[in-house]
PDBML (XML) file of the C-alpha atoms, coordinates in Angstrom:
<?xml version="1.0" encoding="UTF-8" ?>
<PDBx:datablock datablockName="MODEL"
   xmlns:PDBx="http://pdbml.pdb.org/schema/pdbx-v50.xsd"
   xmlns:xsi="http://www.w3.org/2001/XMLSchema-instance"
   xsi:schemaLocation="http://pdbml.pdb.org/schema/pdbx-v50.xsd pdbx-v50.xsd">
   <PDBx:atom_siteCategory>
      <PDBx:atom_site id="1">
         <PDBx:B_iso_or_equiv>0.00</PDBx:B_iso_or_equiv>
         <PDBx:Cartn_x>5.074</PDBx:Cartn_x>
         <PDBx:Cartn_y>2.774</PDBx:Cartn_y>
         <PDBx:Cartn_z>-10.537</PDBx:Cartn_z>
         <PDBx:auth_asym_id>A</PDBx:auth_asym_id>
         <PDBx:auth_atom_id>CA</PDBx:auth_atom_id>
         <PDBx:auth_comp_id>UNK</PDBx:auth_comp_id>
         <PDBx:auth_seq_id>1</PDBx:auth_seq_id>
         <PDBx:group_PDB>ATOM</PDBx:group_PDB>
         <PDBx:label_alt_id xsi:nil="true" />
         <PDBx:label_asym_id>A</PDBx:label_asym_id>
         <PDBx:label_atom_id>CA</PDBx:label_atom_id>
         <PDBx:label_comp_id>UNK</PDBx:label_comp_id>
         <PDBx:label_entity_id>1</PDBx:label_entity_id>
         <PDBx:label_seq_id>1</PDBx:label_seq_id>
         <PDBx:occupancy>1.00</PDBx:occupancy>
         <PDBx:pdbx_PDB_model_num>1</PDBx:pdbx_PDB_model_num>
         <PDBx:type_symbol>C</PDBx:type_symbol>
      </PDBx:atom_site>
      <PDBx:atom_site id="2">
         <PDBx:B_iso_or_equiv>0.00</PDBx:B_iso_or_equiv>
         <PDBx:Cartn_x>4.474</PDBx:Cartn_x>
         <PDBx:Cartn_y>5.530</PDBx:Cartn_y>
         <PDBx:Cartn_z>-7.727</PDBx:Cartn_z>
         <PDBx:auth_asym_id>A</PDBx:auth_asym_id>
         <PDBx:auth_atom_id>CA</PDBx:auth_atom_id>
         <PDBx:auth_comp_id>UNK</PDBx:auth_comp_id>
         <PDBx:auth_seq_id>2</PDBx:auth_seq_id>
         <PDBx:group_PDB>ATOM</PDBx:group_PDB>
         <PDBx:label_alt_id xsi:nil="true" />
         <PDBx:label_asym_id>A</PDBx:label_asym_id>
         <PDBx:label_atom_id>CA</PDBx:label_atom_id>
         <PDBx:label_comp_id>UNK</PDBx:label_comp_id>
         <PDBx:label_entity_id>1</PDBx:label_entity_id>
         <PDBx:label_seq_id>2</PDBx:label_seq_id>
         <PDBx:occupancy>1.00</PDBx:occupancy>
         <PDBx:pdbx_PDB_model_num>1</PDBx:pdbx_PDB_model_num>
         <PDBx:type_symbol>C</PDBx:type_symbol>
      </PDBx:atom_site>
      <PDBx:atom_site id="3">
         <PDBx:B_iso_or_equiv>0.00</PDBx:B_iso_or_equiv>
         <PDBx:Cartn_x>2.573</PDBx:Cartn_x>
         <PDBx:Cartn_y>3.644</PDBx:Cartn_y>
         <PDBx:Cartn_z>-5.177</PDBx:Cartn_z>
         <PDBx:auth_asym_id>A</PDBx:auth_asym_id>
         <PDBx:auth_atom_id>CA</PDBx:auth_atom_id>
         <PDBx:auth_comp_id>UNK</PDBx:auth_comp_id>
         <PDBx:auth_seq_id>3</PDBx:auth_seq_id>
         <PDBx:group_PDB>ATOM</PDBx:group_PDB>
         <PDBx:label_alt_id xsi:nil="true" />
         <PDBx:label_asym_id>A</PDBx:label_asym_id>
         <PDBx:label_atom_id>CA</PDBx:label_atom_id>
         <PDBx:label_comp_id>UNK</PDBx:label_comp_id>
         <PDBx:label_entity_id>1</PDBx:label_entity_id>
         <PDBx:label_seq_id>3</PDBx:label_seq_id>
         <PDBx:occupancy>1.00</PDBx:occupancy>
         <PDBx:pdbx_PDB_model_num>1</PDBx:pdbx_PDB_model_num>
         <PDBx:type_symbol>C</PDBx:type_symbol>
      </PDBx:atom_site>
      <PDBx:atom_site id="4">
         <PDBx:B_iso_or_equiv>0.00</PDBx:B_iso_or_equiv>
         <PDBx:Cartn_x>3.125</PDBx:Cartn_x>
         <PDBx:Cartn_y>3.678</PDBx:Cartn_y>
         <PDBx:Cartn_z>-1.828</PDBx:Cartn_z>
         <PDBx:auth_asym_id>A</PDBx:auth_asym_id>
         <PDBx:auth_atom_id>CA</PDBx:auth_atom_id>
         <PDBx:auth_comp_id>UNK</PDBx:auth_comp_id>
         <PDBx:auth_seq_id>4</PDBx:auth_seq_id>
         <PDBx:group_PDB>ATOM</PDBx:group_PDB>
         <PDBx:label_alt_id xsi:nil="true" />
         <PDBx:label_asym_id>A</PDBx:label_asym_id>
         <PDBx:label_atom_id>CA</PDBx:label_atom_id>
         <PDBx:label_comp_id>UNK</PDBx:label_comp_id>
         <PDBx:label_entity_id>1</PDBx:label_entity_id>
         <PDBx:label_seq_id>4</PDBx:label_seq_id>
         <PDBx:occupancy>1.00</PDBx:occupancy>
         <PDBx:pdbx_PDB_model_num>1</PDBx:pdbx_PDB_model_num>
         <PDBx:type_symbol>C</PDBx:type_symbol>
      </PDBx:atom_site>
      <PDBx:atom_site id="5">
         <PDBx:B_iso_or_equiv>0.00</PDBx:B_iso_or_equiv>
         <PDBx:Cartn_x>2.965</PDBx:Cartn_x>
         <PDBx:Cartn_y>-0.558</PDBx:Cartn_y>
         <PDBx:Cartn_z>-0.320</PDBx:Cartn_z>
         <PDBx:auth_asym_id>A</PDBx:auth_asym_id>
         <PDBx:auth_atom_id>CA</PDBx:auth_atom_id>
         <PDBx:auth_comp_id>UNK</PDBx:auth_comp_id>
         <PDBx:auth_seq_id>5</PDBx:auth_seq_id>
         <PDBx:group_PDB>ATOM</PDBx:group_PDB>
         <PDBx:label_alt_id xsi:nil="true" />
         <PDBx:label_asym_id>A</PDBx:label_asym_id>
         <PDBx:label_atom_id>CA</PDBx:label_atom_id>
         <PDBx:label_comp_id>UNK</PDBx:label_comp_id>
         <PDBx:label_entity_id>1</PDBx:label_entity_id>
         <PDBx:label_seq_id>5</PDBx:label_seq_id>
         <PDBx:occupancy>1.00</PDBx:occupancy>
         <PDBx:pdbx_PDB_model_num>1</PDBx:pdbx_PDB_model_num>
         <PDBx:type_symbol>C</PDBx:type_symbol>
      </PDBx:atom_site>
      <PDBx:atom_site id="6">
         <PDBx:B_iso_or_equiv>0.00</PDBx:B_iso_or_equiv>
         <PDBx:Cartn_x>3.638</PDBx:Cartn_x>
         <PDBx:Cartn_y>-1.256</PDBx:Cartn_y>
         <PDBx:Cartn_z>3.471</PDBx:Cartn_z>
         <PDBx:auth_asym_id>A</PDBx:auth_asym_id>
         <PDBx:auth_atom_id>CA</PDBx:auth_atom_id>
         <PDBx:auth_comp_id>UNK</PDBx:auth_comp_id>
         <PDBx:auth_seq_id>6</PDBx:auth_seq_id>
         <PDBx:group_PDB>ATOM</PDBx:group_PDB>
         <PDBx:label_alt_id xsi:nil="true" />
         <PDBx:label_asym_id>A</PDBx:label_asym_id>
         <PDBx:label_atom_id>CA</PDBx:label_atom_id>
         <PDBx:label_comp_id>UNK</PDBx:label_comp_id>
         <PDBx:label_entity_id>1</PDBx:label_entity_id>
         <PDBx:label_seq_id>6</PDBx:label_seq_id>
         <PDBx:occupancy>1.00</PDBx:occupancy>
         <PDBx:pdbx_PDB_model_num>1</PDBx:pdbx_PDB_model_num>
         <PDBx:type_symbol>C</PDBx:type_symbol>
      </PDBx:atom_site>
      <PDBx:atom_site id="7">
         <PDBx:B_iso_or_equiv>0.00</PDBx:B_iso_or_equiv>
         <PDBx:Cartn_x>3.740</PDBx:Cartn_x>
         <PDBx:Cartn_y>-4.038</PDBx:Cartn_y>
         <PDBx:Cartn_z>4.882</PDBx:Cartn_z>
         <PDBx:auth_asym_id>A</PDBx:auth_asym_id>
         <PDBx:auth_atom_id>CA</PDBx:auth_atom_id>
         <PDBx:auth_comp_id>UNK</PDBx:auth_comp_id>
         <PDBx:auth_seq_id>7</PDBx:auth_seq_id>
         <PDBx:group_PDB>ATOM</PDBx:group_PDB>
         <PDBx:label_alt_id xsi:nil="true" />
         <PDBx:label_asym_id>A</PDBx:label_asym_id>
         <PDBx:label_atom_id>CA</PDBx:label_atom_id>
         <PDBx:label_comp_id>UNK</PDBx:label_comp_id>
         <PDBx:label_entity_id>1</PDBx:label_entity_id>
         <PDBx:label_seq_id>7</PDBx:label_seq_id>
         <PDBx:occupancy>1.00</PDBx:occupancy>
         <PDBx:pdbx_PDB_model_num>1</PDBx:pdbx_PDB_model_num>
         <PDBx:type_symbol>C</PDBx:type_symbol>
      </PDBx:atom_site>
      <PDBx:atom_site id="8">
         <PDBx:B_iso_or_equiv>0.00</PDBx:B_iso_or_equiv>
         <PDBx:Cartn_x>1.454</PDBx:Cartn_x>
         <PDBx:Cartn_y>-4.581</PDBx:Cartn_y>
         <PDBx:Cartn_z>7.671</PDBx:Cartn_z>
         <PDBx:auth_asym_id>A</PDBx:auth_asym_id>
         <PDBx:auth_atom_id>CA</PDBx:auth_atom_id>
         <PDBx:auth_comp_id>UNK</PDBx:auth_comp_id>
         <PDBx:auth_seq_id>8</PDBx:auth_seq_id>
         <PDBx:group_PDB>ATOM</PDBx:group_PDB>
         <PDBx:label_alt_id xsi:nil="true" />
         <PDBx:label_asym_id>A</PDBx:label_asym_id>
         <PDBx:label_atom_id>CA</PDBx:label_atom_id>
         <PDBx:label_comp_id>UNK</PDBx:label_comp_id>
         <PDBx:label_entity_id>1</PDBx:label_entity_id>
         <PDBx:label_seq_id>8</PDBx:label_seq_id>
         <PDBx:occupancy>1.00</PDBx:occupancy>
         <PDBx:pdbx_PDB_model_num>1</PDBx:pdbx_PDB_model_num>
         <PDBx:type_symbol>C</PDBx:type_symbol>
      </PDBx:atom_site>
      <PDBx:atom_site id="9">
         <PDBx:B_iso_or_equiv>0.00</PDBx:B_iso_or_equiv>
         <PDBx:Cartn_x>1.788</PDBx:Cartn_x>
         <PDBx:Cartn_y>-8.293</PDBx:Cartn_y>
         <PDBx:Cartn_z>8.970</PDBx:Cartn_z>
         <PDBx:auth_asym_id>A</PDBx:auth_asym_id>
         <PDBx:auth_atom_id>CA</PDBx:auth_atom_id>
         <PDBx:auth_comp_id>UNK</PDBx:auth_comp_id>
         <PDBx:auth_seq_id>9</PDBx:auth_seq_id>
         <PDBx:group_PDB>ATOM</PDBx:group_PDB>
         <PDBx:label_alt_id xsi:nil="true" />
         <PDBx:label_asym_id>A</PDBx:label_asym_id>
         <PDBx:label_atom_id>CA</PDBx:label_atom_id>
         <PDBx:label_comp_id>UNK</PDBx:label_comp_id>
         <PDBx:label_entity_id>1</PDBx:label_entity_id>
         <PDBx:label_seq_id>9</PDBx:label_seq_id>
         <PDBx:occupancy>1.00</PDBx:occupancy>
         <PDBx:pdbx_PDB_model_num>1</PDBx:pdbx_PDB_model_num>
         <PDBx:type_symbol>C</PDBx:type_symbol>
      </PDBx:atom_site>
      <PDBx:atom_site id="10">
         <PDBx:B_iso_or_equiv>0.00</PDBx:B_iso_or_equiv>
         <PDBx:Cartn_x>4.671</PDBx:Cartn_x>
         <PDBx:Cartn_y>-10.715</PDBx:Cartn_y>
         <PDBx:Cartn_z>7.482</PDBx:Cartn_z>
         <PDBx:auth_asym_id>A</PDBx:auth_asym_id>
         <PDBx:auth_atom_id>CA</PDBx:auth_atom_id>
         <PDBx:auth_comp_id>UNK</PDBx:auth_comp_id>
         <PDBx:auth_seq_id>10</PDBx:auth_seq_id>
         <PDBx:group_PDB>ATOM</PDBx:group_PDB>
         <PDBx:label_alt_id xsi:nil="true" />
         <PDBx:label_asym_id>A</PDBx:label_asym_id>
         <PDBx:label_atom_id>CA</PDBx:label_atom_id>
         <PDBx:label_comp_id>UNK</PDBx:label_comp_id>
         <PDBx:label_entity_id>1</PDBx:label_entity_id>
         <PDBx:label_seq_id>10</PDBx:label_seq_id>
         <PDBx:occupancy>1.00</PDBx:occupancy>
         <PDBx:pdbx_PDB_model_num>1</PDBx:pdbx_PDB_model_num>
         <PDBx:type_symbol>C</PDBx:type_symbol>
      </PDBx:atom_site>
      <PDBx:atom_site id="11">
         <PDBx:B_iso_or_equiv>0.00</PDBx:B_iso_or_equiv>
         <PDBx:Cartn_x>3.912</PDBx:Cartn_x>
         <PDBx:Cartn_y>-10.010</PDBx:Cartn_y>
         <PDBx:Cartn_z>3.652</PDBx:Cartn_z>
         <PDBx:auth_asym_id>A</PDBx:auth_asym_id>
         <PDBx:auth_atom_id>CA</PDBx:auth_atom_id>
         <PDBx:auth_comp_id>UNK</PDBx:auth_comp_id>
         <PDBx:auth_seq_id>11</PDBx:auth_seq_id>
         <PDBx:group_PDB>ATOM</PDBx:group_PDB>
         <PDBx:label_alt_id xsi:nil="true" />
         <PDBx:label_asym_id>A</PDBx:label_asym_id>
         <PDBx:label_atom_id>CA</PDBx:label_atom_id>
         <PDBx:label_comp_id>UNK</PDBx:label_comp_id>
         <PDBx:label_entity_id>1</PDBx:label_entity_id>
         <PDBx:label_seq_id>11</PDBx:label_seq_id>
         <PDBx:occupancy>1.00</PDBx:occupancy>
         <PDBx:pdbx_PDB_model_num>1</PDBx:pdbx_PDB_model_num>
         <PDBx:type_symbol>C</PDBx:type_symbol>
      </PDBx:atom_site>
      <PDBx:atom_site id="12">
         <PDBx:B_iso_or_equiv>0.00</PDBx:B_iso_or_equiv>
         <PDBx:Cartn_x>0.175</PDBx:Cartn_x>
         <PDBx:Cartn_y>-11.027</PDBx:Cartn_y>
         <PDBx:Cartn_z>4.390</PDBx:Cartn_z>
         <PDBx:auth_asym_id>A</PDBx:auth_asym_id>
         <PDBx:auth_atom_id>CA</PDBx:auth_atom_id>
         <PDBx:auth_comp_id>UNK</PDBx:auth_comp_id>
         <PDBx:auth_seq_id>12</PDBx:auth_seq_id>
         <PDBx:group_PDB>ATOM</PDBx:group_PDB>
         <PDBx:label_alt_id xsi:nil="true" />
         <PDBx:label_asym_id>A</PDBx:label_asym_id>
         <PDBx:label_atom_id>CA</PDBx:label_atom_id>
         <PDBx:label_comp_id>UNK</PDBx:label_comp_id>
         <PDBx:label_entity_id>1</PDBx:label_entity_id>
         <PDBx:label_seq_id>12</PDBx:label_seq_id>
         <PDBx:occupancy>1.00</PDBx:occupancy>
         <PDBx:pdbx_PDB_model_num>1</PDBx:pdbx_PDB_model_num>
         <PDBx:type_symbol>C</PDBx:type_symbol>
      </PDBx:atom_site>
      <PDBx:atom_site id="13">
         <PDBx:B_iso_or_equiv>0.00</PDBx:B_iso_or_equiv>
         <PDBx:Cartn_x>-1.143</PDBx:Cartn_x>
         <PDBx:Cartn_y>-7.905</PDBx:Cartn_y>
         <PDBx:Cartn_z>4.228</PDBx:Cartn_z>
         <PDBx:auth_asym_id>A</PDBx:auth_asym_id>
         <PDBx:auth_atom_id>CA</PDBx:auth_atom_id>
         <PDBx:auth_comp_id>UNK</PDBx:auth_comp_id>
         <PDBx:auth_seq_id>13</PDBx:auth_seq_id>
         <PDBx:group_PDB>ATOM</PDBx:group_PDB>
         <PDBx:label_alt_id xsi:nil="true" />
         <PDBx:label_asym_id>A</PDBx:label_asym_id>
         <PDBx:label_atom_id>CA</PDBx:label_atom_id>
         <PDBx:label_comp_id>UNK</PDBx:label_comp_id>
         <PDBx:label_entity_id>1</PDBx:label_entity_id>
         <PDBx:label_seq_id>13</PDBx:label_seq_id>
         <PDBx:occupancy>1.00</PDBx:occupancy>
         <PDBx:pdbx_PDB_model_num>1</PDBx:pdbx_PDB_model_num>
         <PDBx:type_symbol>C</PDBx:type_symbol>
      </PDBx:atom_site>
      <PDBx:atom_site id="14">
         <PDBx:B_iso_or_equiv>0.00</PDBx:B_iso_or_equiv>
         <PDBx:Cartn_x>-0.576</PDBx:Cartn_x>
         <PDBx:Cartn_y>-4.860</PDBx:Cartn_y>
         <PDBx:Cartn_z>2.637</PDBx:Cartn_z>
         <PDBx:auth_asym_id>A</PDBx:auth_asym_id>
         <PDBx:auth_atom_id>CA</PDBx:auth_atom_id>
         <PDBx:auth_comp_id>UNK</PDBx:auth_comp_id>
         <PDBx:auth_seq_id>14</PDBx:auth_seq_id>
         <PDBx:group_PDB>ATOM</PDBx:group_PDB>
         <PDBx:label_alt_id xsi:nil="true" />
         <PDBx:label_asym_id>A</PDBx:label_asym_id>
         <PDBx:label_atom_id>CA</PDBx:label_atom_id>
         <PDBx:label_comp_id>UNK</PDBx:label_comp_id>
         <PDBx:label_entity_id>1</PDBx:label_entity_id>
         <PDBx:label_seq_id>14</PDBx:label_seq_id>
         <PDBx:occupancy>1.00</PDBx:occupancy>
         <PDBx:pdbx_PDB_model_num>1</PDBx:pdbx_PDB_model_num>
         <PDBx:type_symbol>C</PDBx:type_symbol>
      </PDBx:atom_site>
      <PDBx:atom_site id="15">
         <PDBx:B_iso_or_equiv>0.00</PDBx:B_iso_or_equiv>
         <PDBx:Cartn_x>-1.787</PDBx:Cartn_x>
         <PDBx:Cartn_y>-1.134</PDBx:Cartn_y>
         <PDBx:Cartn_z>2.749</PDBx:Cartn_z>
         <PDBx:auth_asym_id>A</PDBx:auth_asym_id>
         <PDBx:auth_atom_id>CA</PDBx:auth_atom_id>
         <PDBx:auth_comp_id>UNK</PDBx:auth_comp_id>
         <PDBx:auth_seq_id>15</PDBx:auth_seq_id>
         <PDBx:group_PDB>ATOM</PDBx:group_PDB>
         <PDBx:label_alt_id xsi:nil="true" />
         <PDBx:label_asym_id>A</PDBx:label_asym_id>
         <PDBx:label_atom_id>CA</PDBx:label_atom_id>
         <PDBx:label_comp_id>UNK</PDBx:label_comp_id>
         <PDBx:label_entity_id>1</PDBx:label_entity_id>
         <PDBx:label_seq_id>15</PDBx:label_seq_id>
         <PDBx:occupancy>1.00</PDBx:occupancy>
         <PDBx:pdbx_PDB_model_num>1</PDBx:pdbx_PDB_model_num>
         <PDBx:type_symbol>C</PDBx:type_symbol>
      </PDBx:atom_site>
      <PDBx:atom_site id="16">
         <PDBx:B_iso_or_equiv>0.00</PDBx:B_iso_or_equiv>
         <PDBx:Cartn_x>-1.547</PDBx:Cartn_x>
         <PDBx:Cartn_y>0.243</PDBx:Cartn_y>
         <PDBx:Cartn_z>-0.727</PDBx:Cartn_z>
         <PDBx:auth_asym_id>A</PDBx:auth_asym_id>
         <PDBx:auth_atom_id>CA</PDBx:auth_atom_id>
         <PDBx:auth_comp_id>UNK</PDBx:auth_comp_id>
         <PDBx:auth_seq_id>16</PDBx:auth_seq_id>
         <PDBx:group_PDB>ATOM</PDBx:group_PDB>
         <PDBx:label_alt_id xsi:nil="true" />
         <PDBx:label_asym_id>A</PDBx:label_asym_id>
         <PDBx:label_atom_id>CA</PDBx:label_atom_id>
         <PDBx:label_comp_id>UNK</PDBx:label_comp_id>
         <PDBx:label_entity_id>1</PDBx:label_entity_id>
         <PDBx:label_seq_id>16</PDBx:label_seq_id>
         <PDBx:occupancy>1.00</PDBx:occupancy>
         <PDBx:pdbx_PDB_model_num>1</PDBx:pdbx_PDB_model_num>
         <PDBx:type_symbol>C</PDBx:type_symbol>
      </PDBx:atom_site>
      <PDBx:atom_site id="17">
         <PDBx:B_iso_or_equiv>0.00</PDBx:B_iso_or_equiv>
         <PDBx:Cartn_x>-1.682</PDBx:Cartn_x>
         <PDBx:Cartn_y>4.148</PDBx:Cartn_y>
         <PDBx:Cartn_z>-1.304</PDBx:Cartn_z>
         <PDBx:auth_asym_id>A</PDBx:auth_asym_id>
         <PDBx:auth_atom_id>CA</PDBx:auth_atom_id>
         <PDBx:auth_comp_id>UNK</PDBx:auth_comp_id>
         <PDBx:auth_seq_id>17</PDBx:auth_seq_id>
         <PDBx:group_PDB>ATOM</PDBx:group_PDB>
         <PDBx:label_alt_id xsi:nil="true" />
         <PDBx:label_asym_id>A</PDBx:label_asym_id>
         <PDBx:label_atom_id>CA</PDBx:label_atom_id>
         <PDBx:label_comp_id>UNK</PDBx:label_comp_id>
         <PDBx:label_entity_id>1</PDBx:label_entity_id>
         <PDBx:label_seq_id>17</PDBx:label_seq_id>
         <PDBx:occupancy>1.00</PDBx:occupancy>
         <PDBx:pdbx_PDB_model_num>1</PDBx:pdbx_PDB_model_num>
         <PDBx:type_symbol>C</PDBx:type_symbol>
      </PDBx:atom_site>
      <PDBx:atom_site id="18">
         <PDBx:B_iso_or_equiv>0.00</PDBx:B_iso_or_equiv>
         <PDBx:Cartn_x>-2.046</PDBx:Cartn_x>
         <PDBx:Cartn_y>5.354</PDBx:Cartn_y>
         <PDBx:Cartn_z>-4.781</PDBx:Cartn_z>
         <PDBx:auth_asym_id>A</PDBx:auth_asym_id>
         <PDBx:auth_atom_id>CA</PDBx:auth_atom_id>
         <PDBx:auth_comp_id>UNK</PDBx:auth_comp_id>
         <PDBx:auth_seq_id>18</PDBx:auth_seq_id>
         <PDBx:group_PDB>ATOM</PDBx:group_PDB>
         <PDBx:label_alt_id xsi:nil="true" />
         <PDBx:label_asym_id>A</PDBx:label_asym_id>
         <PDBx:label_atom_id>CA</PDBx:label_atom_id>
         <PDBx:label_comp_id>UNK</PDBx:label_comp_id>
         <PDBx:label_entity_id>1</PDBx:label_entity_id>
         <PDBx:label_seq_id>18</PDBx:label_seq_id>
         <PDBx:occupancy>1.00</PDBx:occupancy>
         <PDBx:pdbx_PDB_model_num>1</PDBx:pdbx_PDB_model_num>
         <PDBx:type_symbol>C</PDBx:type_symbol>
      </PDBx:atom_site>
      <PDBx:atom_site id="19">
         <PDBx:B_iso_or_equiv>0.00</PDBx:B_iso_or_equiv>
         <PDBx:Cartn_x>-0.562</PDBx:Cartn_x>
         <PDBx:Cartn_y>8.354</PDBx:Cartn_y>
         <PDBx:Cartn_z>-6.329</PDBx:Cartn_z>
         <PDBx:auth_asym_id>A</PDBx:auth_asym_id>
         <PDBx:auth_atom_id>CA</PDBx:auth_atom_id>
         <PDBx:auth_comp_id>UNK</PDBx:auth_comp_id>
         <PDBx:auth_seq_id>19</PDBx:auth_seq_id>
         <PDBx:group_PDB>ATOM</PDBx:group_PDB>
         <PDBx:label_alt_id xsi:nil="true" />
         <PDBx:label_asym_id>A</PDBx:label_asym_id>
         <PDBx:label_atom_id>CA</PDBx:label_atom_id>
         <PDBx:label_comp_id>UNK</PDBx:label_comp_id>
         <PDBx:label_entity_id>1</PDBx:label_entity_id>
         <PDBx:label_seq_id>19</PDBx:label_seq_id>
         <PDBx:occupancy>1.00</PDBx:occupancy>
         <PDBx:pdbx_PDB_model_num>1</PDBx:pdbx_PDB_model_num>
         <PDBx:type_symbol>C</PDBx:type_symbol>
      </PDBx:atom_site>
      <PDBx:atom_site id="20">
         <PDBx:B_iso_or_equiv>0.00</PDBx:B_iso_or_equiv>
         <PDBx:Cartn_x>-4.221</PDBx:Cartn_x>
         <PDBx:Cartn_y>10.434</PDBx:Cartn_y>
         <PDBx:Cartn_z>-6.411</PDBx:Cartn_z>
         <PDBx:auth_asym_id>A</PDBx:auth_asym_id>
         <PDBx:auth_atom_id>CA</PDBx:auth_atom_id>
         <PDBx:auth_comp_id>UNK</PDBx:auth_comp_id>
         <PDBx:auth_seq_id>20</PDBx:auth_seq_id>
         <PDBx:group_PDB>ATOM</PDBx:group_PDB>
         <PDBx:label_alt_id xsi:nil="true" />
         <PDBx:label_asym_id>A</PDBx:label_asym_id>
         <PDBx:label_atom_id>CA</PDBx:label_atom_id>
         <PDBx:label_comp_id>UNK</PDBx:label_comp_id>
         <PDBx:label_entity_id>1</PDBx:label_entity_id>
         <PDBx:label_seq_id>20</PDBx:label_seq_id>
         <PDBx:occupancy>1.00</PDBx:occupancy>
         <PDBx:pdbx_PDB_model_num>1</PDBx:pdbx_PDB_model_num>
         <PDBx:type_symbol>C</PDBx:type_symbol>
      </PDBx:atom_site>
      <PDBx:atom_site id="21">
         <PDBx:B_iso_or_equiv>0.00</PDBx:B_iso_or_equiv>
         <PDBx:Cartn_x>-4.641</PDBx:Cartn_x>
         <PDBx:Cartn_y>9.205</PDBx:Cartn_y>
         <PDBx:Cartn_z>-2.441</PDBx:Cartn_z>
         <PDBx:auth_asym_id>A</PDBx:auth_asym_id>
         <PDBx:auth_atom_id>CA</PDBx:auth_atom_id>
         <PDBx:auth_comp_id>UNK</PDBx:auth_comp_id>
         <PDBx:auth_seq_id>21</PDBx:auth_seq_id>
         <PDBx:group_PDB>ATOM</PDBx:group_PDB>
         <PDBx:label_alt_id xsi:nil="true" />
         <PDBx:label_asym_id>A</PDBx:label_asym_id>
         <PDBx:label_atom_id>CA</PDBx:label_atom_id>
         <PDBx:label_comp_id>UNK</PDBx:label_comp_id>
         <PDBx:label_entity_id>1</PDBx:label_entity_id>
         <PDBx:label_seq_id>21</PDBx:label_seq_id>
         <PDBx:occupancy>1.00</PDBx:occupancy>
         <PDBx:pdbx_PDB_model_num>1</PDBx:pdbx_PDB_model_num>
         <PDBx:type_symbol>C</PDBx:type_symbol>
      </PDBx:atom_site>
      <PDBx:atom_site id="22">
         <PDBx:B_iso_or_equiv>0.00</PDBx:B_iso_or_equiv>
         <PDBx:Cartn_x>-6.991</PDBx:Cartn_x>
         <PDBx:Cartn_y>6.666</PDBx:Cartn_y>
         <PDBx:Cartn_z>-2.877</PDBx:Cartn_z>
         <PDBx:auth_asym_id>A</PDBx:auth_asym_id>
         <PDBx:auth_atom_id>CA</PDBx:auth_atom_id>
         <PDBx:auth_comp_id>UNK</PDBx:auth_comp_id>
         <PDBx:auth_seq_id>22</PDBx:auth_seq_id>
         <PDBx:group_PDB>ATOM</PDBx:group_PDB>
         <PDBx:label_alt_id xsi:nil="true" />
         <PDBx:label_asym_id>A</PDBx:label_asym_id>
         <PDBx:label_atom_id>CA</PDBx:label_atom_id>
         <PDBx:label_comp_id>UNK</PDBx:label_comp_id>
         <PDBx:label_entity_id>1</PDBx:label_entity_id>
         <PDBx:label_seq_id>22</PDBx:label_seq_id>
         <PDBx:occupancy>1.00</PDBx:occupancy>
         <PDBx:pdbx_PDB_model_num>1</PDBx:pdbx_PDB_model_num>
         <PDBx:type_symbol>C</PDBx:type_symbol>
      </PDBx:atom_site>
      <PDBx:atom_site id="23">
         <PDBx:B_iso_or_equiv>0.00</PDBx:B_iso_or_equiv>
         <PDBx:Cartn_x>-5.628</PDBx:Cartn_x>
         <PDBx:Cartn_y>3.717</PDBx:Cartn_y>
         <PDBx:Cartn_z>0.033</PDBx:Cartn_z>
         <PDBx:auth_asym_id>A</PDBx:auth_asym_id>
         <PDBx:auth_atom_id>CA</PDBx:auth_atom_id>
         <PDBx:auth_comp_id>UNK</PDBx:auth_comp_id>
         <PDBx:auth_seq_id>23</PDBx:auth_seq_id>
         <PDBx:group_PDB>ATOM</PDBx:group_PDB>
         <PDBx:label_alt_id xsi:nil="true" />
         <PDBx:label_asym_id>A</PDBx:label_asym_id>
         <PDBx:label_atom_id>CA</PDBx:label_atom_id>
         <PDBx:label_comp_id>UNK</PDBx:label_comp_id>
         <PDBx:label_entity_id>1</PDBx:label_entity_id>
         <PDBx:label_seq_id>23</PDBx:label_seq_id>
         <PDBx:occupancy>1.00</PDBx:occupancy>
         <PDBx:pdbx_PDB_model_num>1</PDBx:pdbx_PDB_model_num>
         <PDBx:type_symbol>C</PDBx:type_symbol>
      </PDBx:atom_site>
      <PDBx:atom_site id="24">
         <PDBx:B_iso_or_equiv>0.00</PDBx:B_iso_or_equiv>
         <PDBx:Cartn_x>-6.764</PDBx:Cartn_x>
         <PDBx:Cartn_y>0.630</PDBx:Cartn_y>
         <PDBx:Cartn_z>0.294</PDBx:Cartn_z>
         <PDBx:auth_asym_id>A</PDBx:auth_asym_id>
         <PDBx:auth_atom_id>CA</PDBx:auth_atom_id>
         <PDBx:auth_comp_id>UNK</PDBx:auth_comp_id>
         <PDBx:auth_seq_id>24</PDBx:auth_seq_id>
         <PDBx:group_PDB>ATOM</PDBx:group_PDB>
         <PDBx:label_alt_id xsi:nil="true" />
         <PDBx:label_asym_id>A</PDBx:label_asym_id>
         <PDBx:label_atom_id>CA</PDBx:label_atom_id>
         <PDBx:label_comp_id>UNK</PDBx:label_comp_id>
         <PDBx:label_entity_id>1</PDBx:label_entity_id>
         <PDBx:label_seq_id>24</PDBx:label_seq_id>
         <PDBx:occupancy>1.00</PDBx:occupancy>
         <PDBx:pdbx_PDB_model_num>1</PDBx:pdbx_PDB_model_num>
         <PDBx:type_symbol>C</PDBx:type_symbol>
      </PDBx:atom_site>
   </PDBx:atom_siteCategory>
</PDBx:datablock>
């Protein structure tokens, strides 16, 4: 759905970028 998800620590937590740039 044109986000961008990484993995940060062992599928605990996440970094979520949205299309417009908002991250959180």
């Amino acid at each position: 759905n044109g986000l961008e998800v990484t993995d940060m620590k062992d599928q605990e937590v996440f970094w979520v970028k949205f299309p417009t740039g908002y991250r959180i």
